[in-house]
N, C-alpha and C. Protein backbone atom coordinates (compact mmCIF):
# COMPACT_ATOMS: atom_id res chain seq x y z
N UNK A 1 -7.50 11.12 1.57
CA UNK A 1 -7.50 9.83 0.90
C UNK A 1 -8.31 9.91 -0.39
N UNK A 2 -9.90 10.49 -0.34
CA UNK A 2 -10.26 10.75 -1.51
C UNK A 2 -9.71 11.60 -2.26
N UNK A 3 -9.07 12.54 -2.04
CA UNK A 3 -8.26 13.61 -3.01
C UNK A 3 -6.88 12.75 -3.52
N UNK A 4 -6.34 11.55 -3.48
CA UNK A 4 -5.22 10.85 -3.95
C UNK A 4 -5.71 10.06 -4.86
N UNK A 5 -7.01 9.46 -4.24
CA UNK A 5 -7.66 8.23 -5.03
C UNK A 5 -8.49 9.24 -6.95
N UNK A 6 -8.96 10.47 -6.53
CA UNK A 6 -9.21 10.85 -7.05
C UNK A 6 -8.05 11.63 -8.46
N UNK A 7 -7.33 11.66 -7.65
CA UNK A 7 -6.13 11.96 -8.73
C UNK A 7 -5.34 11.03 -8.96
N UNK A 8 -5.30 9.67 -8.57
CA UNK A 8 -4.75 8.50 -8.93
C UNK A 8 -5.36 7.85 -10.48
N UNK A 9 -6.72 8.71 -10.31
CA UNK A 9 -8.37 7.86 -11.20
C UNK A 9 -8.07 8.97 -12.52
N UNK A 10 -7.49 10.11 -12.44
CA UNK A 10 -7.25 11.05 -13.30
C UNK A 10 -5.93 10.81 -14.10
N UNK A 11 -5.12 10.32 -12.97
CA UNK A 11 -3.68 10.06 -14.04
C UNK A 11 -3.94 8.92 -15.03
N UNK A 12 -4.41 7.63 -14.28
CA UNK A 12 -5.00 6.71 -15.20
C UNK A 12 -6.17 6.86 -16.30
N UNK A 13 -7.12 8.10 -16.15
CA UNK A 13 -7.94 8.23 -17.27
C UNK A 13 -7.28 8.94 -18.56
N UNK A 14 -6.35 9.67 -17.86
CA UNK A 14 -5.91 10.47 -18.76
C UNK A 14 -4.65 9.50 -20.36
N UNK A 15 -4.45 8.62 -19.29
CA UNK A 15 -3.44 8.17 -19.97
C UNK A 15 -4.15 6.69 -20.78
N UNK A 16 -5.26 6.97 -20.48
CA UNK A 16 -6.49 5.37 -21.25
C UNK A 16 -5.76 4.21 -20.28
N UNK A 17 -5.85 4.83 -19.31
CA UNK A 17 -5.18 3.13 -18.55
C UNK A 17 -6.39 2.00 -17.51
N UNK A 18 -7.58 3.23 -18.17
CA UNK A 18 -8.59 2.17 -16.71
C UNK A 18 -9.10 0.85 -17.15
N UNK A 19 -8.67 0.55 -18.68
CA UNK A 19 -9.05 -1.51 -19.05
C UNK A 19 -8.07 -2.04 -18.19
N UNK A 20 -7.16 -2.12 -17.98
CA UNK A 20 -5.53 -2.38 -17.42
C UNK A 20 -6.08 -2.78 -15.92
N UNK A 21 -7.02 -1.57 -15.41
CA UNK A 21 -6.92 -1.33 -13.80
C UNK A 21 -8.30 -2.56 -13.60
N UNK A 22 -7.98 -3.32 -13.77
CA UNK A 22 -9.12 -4.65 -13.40
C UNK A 22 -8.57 -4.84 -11.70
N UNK A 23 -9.75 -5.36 -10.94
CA UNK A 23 -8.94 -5.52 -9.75
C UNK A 23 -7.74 -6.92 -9.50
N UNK A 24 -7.52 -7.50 -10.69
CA UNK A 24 -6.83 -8.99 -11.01
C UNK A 24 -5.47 -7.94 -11.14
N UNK A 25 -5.56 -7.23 -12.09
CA UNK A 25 -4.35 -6.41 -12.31
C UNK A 25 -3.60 -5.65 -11.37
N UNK A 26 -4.39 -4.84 -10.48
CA UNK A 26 -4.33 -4.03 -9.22
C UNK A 26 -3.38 -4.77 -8.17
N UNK A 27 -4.61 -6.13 -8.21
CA UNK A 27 -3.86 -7.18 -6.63
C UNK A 27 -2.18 -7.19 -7.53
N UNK A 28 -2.24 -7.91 -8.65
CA UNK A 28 -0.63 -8.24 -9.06
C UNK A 28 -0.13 -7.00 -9.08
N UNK A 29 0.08 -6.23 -9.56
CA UNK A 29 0.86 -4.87 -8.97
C UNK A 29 1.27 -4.39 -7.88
N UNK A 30 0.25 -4.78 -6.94
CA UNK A 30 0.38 -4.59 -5.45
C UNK A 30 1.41 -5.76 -5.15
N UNK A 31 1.01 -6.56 -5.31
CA UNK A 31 2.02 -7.76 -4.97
C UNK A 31 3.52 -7.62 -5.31
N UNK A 32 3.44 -6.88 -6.50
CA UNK A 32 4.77 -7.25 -7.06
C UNK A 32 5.39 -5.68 -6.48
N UNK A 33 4.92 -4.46 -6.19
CA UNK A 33 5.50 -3.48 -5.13
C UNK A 33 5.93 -3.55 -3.93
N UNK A 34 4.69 -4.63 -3.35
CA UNK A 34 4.99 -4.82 -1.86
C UNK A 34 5.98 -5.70 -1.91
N UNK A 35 6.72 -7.05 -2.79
CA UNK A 35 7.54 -7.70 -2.88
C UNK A 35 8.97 -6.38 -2.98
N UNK A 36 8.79 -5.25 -3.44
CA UNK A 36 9.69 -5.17 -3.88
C UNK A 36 10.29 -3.79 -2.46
N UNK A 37 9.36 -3.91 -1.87
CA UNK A 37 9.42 -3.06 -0.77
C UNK A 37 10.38 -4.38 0.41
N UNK A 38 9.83 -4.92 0.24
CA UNK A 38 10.51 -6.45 0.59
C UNK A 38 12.15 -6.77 0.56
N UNK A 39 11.77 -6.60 -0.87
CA UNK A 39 13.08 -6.52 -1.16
C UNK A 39 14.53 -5.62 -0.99
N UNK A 40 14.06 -4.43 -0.26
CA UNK A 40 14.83 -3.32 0.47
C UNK A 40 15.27 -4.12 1.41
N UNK A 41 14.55 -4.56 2.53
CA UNK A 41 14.79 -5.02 3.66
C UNK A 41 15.24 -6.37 4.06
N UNK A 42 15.25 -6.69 2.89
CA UNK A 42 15.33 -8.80 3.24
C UNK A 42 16.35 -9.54 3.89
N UNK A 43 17.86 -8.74 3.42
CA UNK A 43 19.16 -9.28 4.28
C UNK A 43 19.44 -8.48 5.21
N UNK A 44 18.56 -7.29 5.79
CA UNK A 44 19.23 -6.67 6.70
C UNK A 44 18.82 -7.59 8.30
N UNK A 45 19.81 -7.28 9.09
CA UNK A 45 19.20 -7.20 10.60
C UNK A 45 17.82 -6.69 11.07
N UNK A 46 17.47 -7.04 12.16
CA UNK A 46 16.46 -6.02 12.90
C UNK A 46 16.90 -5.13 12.87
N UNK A 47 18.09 -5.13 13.37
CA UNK A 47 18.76 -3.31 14.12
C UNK A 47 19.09 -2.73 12.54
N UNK A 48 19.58 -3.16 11.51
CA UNK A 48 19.56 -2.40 10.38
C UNK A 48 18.70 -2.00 9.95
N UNK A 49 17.34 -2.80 9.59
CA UNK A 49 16.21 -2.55 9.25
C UNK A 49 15.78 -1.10 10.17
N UNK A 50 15.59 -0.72 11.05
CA UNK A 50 15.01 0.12 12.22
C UNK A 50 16.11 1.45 11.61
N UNK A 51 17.31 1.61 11.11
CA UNK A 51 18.25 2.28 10.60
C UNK A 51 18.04 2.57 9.14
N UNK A 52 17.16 2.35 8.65
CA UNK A 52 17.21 2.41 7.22
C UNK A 52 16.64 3.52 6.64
N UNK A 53 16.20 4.31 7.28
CA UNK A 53 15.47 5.70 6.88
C UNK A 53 16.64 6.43 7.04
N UNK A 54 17.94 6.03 7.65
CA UNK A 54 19.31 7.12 7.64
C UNK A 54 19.84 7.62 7.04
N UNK A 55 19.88 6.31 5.79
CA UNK A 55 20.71 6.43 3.90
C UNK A 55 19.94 7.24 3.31
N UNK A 56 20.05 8.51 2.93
CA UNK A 56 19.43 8.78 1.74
C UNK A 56 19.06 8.02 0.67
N UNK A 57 19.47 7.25 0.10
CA UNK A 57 19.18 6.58 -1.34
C UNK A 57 18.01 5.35 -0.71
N UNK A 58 18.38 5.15 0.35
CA UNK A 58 17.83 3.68 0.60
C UNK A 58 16.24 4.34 1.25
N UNK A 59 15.94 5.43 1.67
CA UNK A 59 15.32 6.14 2.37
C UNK A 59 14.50 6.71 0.86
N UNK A 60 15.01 6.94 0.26
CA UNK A 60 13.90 7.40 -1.09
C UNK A 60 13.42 6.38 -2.02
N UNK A 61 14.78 5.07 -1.75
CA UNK A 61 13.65 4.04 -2.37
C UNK A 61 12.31 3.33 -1.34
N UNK A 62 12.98 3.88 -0.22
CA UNK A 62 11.28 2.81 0.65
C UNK A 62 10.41 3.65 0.64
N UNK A 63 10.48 5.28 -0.03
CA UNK A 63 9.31 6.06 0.02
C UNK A 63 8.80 6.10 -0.90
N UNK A 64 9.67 5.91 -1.79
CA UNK A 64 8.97 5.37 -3.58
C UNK A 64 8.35 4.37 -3.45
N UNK A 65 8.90 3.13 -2.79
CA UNK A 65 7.71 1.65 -3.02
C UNK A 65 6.48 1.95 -1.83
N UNK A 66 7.05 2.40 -0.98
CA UNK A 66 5.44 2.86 -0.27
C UNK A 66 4.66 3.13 -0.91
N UNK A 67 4.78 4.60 -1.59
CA UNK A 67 4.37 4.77 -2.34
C UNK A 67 3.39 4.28 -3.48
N UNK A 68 4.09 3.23 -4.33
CA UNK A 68 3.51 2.61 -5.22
C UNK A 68 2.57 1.47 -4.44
N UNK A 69 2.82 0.76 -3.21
CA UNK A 69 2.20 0.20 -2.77
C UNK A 69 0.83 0.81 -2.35
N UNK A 70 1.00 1.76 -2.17
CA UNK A 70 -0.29 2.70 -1.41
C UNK A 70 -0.94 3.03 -2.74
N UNK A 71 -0.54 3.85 -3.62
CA UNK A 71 -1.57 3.87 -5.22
C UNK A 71 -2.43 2.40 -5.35
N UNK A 72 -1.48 1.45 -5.85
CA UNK A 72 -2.63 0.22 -6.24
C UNK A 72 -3.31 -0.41 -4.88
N UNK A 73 -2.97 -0.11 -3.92
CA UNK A 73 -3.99 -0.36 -2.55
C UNK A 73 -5.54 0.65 -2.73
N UNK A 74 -5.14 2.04 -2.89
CA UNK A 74 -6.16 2.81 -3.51
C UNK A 74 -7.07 2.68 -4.34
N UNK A 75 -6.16 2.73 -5.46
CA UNK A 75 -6.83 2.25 -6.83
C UNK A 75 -7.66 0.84 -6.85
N UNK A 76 -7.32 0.17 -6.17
CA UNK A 76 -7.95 -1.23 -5.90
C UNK A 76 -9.36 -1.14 -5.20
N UNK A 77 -8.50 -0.27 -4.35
CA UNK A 77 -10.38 0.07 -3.65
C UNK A 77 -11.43 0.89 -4.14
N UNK A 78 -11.02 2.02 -5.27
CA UNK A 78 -11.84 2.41 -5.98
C UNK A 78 -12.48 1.79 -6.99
N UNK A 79 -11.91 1.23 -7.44
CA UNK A 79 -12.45 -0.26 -8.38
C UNK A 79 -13.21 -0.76 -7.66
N UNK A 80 -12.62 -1.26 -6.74
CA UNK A 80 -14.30 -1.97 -5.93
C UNK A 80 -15.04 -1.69 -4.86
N UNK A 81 -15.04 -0.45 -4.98
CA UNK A 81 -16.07 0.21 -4.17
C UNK A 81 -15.67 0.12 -2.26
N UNK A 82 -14.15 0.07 -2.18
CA UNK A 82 -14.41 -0.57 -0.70
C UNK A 82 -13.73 0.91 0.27
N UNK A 83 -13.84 1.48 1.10
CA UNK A 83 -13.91 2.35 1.55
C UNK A 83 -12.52 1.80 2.61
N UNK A 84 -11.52 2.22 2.40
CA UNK A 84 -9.85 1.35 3.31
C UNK A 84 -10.00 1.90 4.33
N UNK A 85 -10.63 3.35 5.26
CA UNK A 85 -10.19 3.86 6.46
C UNK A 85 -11.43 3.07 7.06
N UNK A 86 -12.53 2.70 6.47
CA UNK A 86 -13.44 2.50 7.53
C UNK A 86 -13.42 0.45 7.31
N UNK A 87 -12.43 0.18 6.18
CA UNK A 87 -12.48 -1.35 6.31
C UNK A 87 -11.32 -1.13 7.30
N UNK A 88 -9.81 -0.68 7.24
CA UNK A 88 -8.79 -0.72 8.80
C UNK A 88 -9.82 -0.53 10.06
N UNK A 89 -11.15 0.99 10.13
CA UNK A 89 -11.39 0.78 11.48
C UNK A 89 -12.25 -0.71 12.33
N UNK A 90 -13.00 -1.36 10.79
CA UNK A 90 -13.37 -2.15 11.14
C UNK A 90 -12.58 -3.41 11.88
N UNK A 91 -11.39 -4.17 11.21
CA UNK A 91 -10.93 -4.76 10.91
C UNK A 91 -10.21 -4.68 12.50
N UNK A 92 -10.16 -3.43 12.72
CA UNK A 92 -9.26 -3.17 14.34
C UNK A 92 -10.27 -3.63 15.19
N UNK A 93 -11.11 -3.45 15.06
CA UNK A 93 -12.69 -3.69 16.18
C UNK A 93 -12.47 -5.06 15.94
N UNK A 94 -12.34 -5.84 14.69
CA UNK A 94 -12.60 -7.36 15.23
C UNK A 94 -11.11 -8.28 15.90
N UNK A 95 -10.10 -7.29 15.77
CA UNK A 95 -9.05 -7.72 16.06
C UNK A 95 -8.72 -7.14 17.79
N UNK A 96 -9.59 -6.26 18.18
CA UNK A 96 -9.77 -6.26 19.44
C UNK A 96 -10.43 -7.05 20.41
N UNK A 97 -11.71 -7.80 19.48
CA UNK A 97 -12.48 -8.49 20.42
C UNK A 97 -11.41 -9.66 20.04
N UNK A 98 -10.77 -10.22 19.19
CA UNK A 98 -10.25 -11.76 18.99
C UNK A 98 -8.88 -11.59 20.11
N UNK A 99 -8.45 -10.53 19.83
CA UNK A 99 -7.01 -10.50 20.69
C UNK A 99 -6.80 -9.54 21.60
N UNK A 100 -8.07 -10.19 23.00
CA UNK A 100 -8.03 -8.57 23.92
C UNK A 100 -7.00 -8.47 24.67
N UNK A 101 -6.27 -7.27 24.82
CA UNK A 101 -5.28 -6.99 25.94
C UNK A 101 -5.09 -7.61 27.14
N UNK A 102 -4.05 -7.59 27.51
CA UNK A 102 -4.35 -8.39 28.91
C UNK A 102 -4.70 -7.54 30.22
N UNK A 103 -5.13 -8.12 31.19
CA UNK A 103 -5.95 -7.42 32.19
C UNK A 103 -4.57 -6.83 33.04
């Protein structure tokens, strides 16, 4: 994760893009990827949806917007200092005590 974030921080220095990378900018980017990851899936079925890694074409665009979704998720957190594997492990711990399994 640090070796992506770290070369995520390199493509953007290189190219003078870190005024751009405000975390205001980051969230809307993210938004507008994850919309568009969205947008792969929106008229399908359940059962199509669950089928969609089959198509080649349709299968390289949901790995492309992953993709881009996962950079400005990164990049977002390097901007602000927030550490994503240990905010998910947290985040699971409080979602265990709110929603415990059943006995």
């Amino acid at each position: 994760m640090a070796r992506l974030q770290r070369r995520l921080a390199e493509f953007a220095a290189a190219r003078d893009w870190q005024p751009y990378h405000t975390p205001k900018n980051l969230v809307a980017a993210l938004s507008v990827e994850a919309s568009e990851l969205v947008e792969i899936f929106q008229w399908l079925t359940p059962e199509e949806s669950m089928r969609v890694m089959a198509d080649p074409d349709t299968a390289h665009r949901v790995r492309d917007e992953v993709a881009d979704v996962l950079a400005y998720l990164l990049q977002l957190c390097d901007v602000l200092g927030v550490d994503p594997l240990a905010a998910l492990d947290a985040k699971i711990d409080r979602n265990e005590r709110r929603f415990p399994a059943p006995e």
